[in-house]
ModelCIF file with pLDDT and N, C-alpha, C, O atoms, coordinates in Angstrom:
data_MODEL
#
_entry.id   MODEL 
#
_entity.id                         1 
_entity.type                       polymer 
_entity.pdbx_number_of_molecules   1 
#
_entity_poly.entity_id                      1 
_entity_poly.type                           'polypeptide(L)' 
_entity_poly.nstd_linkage                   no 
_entity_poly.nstd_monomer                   no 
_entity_poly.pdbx_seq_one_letter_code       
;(UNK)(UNK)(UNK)(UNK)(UNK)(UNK)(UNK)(UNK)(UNK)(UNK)(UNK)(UNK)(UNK)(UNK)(UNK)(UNK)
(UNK)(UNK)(UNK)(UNK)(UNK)(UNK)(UNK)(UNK)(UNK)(UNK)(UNK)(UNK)(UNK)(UNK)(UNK)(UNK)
(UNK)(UNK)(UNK)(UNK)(UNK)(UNK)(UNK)(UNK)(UNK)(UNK)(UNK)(UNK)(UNK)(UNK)(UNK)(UNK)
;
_entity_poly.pdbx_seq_one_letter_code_can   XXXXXXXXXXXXXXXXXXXXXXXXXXXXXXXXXXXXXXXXXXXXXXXX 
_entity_poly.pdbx_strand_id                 A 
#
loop_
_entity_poly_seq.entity_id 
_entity_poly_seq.num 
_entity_poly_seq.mon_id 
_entity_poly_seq.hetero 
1 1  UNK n 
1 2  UNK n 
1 3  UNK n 
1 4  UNK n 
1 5  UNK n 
1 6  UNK n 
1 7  UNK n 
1 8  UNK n 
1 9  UNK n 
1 10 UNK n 
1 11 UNK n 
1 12 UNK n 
1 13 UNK n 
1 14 UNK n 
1 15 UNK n 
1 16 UNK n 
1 17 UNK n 
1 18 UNK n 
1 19 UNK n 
1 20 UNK n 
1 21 UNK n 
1 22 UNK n 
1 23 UNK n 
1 24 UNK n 
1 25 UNK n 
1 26 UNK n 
1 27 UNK n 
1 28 UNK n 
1 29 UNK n 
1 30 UNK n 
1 31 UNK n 
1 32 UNK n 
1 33 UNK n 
1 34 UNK n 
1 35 UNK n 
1 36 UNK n 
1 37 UNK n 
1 38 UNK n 
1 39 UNK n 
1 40 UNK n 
1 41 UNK n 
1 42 UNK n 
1 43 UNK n 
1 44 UNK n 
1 45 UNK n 
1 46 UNK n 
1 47 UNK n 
1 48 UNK n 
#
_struct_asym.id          A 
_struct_asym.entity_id   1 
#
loop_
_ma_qa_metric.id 
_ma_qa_metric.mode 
_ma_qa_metric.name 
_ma_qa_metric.software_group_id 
_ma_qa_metric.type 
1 global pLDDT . pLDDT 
2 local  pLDDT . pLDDT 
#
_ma_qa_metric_global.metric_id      1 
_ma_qa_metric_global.metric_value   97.04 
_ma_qa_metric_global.model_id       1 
_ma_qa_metric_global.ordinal_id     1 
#
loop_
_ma_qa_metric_local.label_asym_id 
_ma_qa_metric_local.label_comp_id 
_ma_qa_metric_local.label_seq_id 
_ma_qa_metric_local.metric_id 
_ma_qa_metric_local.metric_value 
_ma_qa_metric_local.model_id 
_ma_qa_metric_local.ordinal_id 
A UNK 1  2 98.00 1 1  
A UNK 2  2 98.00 1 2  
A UNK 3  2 98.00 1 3  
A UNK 4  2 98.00 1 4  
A UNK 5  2 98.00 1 5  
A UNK 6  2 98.00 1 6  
A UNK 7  2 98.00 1 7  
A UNK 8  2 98.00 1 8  
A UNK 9  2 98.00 1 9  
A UNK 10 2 98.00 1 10 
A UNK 11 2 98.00 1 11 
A UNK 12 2 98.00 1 12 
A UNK 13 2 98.00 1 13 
A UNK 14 2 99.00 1 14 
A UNK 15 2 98.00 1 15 
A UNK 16 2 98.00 1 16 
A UNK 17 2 98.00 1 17 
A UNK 18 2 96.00 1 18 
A UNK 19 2 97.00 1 19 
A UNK 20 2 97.00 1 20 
A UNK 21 2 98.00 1 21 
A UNK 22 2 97.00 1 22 
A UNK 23 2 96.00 1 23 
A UNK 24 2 96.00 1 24 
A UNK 25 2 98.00 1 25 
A UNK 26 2 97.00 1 26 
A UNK 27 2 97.00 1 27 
A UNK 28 2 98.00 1 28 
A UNK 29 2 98.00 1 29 
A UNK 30 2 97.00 1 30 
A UNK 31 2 98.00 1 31 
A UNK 32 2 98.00 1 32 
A UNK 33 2 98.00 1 33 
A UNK 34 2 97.00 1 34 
A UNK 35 2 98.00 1 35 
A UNK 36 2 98.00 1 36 
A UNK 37 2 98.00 1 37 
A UNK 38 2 98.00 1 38 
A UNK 39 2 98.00 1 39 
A UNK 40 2 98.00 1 40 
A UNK 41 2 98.00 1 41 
A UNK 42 2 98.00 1 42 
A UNK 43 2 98.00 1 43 
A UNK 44 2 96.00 1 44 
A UNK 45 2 96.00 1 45 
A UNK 46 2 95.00 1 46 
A UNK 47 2 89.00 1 47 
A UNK 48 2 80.00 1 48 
#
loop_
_atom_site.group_PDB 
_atom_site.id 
_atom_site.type_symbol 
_atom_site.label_atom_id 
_atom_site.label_alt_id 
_atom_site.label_comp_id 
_atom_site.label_asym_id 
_atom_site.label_entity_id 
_atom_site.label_seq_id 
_atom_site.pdbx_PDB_ins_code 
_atom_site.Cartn_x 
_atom_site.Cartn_y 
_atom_site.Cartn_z 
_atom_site.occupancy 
_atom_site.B_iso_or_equiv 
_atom_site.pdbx_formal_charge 
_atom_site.auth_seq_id 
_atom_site.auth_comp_id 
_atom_site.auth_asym_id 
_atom_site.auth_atom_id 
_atom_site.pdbx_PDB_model_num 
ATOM 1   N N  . UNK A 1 1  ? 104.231 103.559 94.245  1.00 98.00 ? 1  UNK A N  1 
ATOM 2   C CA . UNK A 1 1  ? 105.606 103.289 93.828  1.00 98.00 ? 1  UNK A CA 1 
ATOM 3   C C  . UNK A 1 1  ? 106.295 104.567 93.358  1.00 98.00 ? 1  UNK A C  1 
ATOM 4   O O  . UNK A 1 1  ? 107.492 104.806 93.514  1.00 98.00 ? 1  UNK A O  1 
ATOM 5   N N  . UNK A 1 2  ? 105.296 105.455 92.693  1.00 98.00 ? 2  UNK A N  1 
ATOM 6   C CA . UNK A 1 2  ? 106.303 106.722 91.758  1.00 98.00 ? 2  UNK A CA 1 
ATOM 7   C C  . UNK A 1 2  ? 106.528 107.564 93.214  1.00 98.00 ? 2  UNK A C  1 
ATOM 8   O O  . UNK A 1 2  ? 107.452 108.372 93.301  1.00 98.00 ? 2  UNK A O  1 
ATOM 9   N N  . UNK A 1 3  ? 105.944 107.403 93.935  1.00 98.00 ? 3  UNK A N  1 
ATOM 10  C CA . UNK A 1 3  ? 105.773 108.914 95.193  1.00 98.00 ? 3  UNK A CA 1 
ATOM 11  C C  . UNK A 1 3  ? 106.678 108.352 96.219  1.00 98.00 ? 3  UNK A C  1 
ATOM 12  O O  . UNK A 1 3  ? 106.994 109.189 97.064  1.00 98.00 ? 3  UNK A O  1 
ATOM 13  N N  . UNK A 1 4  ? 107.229 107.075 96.403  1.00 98.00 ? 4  UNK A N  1 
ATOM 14  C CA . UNK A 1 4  ? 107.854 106.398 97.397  1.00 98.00 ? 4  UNK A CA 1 
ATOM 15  C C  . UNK A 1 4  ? 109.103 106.927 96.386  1.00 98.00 ? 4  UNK A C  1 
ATOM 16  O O  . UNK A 1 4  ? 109.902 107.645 96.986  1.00 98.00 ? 4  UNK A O  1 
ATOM 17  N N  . UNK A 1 5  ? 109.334 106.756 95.324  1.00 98.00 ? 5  UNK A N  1 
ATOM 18  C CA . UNK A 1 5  ? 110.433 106.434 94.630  1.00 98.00 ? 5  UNK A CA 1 
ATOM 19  C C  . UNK A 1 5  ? 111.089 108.088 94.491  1.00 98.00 ? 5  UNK A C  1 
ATOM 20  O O  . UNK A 1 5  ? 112.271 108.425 94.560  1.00 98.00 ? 5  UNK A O  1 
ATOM 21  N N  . UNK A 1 6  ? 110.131 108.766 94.319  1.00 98.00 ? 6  UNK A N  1 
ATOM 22  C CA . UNK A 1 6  ? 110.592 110.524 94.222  1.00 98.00 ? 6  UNK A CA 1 
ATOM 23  C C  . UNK A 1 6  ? 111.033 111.357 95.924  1.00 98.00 ? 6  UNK A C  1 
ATOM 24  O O  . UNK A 1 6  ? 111.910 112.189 96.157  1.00 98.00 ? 6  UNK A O  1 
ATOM 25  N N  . UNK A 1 7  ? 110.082 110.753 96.809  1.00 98.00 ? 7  UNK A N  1 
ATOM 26  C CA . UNK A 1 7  ? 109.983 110.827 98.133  1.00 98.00 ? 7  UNK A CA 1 
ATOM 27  C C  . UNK A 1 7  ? 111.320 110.741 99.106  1.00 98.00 ? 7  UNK A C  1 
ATOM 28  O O  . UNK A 1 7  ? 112.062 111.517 99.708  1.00 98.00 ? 7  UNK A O  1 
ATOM 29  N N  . UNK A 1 8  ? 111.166 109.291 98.885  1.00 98.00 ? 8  UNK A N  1 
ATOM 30  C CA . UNK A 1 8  ? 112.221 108.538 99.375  1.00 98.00 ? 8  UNK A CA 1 
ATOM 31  C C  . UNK A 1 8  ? 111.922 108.030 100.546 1.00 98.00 ? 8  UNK A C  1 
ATOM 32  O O  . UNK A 1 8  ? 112.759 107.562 101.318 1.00 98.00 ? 8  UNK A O  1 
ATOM 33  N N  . UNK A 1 9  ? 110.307 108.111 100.821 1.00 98.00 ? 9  UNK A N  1 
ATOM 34  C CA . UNK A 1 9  ? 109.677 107.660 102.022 1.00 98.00 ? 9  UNK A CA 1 
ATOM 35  C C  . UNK A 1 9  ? 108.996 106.764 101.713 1.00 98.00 ? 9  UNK A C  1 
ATOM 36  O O  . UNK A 1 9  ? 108.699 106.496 100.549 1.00 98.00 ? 9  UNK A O  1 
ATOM 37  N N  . UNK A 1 10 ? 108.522 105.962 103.014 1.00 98.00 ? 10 UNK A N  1 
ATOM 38  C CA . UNK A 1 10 ? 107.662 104.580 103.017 1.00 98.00 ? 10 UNK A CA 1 
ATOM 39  C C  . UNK A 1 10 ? 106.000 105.446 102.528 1.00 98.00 ? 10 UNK A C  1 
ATOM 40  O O  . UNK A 1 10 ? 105.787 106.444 103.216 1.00 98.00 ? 10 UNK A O  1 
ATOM 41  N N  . UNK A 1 11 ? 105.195 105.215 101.741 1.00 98.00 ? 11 UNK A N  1 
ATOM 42  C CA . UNK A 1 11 ? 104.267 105.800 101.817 1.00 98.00 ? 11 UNK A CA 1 
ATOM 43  C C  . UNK A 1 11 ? 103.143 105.013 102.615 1.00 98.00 ? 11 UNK A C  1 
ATOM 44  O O  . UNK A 1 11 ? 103.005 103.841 102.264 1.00 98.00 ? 11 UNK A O  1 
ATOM 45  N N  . UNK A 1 12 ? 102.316 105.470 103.633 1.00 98.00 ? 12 UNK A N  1 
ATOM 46  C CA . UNK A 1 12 ? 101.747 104.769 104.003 1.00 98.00 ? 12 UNK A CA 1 
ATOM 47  C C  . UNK A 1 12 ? 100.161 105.174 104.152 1.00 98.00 ? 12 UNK A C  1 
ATOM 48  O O  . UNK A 1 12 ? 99.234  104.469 104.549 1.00 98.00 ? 12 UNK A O  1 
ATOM 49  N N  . UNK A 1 13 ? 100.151 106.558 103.697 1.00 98.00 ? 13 UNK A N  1 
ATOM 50  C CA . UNK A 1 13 ? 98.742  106.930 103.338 1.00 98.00 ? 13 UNK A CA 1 
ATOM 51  C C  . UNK A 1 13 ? 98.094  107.140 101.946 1.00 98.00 ? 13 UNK A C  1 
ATOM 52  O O  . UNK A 1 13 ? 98.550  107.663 100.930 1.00 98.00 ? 13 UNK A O  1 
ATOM 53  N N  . UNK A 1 14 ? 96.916  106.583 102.205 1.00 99.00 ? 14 UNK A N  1 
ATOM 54  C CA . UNK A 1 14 ? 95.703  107.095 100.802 1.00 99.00 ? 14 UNK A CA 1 
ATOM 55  C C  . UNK A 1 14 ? 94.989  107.573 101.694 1.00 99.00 ? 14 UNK A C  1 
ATOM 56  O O  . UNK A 1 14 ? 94.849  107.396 102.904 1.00 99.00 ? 14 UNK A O  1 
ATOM 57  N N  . UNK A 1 15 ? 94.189  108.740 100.271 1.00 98.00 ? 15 UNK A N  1 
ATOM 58  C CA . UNK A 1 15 ? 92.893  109.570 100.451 1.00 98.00 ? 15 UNK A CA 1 
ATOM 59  C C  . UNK A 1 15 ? 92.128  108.998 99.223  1.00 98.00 ? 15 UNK A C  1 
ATOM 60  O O  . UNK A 1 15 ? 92.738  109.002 98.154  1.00 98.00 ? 15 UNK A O  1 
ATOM 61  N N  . UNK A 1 16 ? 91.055  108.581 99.250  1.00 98.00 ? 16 UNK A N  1 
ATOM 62  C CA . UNK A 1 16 ? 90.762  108.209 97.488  1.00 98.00 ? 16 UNK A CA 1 
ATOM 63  C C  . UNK A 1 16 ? 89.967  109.757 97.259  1.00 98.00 ? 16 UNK A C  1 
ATOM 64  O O  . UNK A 1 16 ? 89.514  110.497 98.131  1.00 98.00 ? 16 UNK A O  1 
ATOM 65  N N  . UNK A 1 17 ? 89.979  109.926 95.923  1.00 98.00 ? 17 UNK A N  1 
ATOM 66  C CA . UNK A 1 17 ? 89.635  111.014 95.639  1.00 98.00 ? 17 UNK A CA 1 
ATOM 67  C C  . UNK A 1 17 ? 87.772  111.207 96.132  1.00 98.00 ? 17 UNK A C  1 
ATOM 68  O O  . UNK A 1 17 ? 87.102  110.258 96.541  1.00 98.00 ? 17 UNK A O  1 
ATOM 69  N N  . UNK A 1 18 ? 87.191  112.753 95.948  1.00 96.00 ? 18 UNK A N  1 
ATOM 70  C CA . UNK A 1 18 ? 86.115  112.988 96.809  1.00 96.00 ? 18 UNK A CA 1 
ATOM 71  C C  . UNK A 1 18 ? 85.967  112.128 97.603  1.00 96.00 ? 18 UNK A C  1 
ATOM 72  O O  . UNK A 1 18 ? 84.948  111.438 97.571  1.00 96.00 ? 18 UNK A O  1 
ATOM 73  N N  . UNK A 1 19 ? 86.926  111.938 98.516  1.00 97.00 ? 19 UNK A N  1 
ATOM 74  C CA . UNK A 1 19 ? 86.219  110.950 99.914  1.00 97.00 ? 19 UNK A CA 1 
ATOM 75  C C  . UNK A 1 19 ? 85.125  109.942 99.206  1.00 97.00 ? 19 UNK A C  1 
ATOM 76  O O  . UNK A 1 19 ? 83.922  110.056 99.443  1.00 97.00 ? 19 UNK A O  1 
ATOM 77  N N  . UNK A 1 20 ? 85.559  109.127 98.478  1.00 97.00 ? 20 UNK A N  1 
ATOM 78  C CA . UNK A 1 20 ? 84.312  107.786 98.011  1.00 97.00 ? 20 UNK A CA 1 
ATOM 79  C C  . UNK A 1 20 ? 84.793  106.978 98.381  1.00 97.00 ? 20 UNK A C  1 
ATOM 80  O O  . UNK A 1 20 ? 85.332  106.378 97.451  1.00 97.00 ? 20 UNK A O  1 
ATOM 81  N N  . UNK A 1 21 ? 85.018  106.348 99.649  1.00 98.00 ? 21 UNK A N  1 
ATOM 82  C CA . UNK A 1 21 ? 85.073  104.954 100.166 1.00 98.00 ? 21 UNK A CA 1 
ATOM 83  C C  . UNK A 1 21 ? 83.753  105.248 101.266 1.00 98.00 ? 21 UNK A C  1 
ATOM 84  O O  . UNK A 1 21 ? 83.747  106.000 102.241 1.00 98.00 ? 21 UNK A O  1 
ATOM 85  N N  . UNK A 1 22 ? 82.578  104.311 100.699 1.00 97.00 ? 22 UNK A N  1 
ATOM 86  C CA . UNK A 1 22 ? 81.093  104.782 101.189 1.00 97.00 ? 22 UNK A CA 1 
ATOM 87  C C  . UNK A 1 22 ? 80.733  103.123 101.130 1.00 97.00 ? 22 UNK A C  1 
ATOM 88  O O  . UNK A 1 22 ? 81.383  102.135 100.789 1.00 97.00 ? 22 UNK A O  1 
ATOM 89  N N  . UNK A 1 23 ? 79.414  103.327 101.618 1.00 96.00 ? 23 UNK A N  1 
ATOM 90  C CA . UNK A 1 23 ? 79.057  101.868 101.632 1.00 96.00 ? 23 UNK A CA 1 
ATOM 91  C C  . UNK A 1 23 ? 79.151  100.936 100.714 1.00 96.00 ? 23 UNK A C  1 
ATOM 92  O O  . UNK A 1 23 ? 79.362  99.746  100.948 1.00 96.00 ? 23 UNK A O  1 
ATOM 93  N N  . UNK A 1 24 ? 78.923  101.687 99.084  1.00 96.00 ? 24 UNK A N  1 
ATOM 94  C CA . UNK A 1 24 ? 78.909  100.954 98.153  1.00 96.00 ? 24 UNK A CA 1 
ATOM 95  C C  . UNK A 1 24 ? 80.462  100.778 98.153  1.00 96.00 ? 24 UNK A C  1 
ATOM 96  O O  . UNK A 1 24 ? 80.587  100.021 97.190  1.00 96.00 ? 24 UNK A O  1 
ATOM 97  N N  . UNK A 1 25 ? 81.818  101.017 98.662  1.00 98.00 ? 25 UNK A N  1 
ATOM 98  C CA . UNK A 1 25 ? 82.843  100.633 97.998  1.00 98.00 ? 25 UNK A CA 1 
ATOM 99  C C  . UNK A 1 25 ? 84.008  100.205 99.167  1.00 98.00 ? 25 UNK A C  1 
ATOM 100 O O  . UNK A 1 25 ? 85.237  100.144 99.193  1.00 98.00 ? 25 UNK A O  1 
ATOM 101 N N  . UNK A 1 26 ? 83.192  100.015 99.860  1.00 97.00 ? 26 UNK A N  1 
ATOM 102 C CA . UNK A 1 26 ? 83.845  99.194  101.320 1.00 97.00 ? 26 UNK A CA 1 
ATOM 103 C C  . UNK A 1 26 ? 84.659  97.829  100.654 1.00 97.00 ? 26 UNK A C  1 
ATOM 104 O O  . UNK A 1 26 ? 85.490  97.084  101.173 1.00 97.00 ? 26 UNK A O  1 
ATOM 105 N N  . UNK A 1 27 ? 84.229  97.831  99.672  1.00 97.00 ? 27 UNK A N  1 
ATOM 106 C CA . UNK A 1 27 ? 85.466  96.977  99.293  1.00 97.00 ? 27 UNK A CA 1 
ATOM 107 C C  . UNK A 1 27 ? 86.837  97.550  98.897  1.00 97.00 ? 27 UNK A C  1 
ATOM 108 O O  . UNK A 1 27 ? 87.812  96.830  98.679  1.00 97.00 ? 27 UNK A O  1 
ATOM 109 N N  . UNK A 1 28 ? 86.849  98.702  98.829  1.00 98.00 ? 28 UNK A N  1 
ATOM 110 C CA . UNK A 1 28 ? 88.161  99.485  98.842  1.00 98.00 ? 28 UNK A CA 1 
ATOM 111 C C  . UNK A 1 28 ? 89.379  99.127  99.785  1.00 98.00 ? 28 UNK A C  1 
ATOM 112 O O  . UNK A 1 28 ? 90.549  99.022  99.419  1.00 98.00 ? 28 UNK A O  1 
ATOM 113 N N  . UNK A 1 29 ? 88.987  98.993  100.812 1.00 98.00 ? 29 UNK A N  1 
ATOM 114 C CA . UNK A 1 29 ? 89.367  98.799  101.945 1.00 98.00 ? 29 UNK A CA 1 
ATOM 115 C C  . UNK A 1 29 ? 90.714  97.890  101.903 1.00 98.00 ? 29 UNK A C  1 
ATOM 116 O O  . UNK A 1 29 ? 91.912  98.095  102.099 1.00 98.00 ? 29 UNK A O  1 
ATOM 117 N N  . UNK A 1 30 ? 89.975  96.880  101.580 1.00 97.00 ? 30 UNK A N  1 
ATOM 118 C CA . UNK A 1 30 ? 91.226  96.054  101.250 1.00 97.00 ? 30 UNK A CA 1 
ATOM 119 C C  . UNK A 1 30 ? 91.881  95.598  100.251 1.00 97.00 ? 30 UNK A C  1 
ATOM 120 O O  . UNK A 1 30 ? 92.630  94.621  100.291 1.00 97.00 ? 30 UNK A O  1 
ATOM 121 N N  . UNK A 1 31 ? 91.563  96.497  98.984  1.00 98.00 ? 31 UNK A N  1 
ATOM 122 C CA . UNK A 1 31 ? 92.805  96.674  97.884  1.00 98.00 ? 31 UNK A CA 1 
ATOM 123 C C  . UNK A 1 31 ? 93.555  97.932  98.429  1.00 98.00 ? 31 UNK A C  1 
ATOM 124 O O  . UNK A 1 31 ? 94.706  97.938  97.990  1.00 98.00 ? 31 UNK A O  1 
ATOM 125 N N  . UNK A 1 32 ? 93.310  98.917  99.177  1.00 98.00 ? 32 UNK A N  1 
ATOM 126 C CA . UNK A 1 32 ? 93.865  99.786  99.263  1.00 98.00 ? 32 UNK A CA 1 
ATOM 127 C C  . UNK A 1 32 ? 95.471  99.537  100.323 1.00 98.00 ? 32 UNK A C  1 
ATOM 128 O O  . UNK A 1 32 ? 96.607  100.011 100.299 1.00 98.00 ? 32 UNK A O  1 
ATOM 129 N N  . UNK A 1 33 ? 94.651  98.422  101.256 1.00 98.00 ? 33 UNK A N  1 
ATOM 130 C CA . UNK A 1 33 ? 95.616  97.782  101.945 1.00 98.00 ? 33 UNK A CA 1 
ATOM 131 C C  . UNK A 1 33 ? 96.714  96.623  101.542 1.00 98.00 ? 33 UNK A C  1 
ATOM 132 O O  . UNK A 1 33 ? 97.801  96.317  102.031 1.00 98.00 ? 33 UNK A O  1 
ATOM 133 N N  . UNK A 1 34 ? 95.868  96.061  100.313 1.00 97.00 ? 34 UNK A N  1 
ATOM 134 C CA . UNK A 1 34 ? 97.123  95.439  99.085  1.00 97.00 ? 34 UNK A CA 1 
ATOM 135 C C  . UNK A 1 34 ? 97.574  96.382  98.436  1.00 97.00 ? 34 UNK A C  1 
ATOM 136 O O  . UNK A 1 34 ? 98.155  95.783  97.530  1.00 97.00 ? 34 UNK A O  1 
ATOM 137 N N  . UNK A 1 35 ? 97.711  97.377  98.265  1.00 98.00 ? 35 UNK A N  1 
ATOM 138 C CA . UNK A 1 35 ? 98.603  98.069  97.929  1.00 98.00 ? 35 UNK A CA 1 
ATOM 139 C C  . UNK A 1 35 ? 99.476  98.532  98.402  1.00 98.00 ? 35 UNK A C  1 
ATOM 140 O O  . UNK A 1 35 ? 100.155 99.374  97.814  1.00 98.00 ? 35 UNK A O  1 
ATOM 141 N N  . UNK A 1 36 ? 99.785  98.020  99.900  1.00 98.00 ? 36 UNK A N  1 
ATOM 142 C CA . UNK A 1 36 ? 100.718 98.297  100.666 1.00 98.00 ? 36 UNK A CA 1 
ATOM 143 C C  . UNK A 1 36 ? 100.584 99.279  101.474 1.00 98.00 ? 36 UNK A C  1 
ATOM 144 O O  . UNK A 1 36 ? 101.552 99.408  102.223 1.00 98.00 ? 36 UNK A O  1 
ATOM 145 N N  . UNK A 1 37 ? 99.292  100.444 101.692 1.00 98.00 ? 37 UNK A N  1 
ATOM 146 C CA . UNK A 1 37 ? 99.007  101.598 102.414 1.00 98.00 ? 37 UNK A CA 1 
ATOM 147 C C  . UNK A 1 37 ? 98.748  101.010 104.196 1.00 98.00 ? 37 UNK A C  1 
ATOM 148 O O  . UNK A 1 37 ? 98.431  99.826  104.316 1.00 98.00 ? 37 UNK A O  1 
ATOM 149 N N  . UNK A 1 38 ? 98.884  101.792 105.384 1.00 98.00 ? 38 UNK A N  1 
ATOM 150 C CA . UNK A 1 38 ? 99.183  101.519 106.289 1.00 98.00 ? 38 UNK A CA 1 
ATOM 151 C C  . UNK A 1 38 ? 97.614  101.977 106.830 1.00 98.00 ? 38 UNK A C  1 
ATOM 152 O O  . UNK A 1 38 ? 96.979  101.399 107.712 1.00 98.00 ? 38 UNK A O  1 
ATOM 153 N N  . UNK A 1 39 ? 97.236  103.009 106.160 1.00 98.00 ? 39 UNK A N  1 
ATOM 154 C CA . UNK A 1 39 ? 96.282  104.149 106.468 1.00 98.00 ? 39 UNK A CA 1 
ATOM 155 C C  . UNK A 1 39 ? 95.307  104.336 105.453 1.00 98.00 ? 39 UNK A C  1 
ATOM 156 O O  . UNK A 1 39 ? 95.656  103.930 104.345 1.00 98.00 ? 39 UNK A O  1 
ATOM 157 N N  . UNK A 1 40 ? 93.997  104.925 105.550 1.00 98.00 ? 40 UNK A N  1 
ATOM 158 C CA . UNK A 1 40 ? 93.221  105.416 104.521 1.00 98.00 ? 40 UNK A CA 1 
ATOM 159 C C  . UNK A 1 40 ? 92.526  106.673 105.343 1.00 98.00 ? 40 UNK A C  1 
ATOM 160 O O  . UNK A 1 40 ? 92.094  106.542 106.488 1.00 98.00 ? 40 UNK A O  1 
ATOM 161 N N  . UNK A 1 41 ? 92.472  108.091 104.487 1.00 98.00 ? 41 UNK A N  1 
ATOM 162 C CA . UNK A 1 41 ? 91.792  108.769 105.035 1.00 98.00 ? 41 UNK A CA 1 
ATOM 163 C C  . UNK A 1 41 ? 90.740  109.156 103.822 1.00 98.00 ? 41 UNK A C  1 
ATOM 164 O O  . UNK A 1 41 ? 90.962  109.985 102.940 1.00 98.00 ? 41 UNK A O  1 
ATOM 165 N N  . UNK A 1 42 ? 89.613  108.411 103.973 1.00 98.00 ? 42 UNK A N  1 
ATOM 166 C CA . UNK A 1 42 ? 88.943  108.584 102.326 1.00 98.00 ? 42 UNK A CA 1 
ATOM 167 C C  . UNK A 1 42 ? 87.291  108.654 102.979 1.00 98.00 ? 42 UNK A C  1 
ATOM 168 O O  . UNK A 1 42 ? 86.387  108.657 102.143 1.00 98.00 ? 42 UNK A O  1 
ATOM 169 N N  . UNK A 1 43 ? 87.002  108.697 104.110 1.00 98.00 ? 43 UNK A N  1 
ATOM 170 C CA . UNK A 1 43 ? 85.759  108.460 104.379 1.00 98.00 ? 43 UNK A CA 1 
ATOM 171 C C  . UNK A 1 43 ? 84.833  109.813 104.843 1.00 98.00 ? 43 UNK A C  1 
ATOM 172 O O  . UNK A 1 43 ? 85.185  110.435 105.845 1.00 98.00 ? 43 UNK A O  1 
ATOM 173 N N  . UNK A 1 44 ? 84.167  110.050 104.413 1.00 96.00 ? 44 UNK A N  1 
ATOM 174 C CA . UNK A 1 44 ? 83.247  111.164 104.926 1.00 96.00 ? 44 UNK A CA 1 
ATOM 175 C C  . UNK A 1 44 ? 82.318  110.736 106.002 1.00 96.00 ? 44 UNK A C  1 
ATOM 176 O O  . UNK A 1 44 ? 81.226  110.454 105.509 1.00 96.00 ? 44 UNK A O  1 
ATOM 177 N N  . UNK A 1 45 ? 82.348  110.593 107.220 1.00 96.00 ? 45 UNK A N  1 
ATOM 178 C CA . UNK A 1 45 ? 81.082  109.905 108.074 1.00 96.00 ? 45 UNK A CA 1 
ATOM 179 C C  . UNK A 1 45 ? 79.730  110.893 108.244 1.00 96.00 ? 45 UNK A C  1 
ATOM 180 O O  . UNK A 1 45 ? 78.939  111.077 109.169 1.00 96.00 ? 45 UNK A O  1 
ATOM 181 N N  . UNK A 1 46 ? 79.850  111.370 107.048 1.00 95.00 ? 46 UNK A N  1 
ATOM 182 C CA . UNK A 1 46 ? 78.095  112.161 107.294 1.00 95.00 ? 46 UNK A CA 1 
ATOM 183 C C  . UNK A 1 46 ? 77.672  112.050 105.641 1.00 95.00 ? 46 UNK A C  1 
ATOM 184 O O  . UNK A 1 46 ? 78.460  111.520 104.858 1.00 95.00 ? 46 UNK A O  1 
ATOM 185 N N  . UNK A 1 47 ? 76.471  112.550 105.218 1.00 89.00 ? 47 UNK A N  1 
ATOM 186 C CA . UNK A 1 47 ? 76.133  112.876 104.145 1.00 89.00 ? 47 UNK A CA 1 
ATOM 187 C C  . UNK A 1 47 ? 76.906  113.629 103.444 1.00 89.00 ? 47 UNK A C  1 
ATOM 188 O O  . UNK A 1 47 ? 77.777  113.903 104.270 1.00 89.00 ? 47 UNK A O  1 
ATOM 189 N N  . UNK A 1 48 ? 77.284  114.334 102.155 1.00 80.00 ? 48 UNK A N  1 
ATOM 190 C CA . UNK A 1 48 ? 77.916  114.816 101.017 1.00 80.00 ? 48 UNK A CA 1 
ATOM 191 C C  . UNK A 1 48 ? 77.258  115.026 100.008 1.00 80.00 ? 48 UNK A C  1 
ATOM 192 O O  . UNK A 1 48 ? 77.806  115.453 98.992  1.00 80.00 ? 48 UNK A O  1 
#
């Protein structure tokens, strides 16, 4: 809401911070998408 509102754009991406949307939090997924995001770029597909 604050970054749409300063922006003046639709926001439609998240990154969650250190890339932690991992197995344990695959439930992210879809609060991130109730939050209205279009996109998520939060995933690391290798080890870290």
């Amino acid at each position: 809401a604050t970054l749409q509102d300063l922006s003046g754009q639709a926001v439609a991406g998240f990154r969650a911070p250190f890339f932690s949307l991992t197995d344990r939090t695959e439930w992210a997924a879809r609060v991130i998408a109730g939050a209205g995001h279009a996109y998520s770029s939060s995933v690391l597909p290798a080890r870290g």
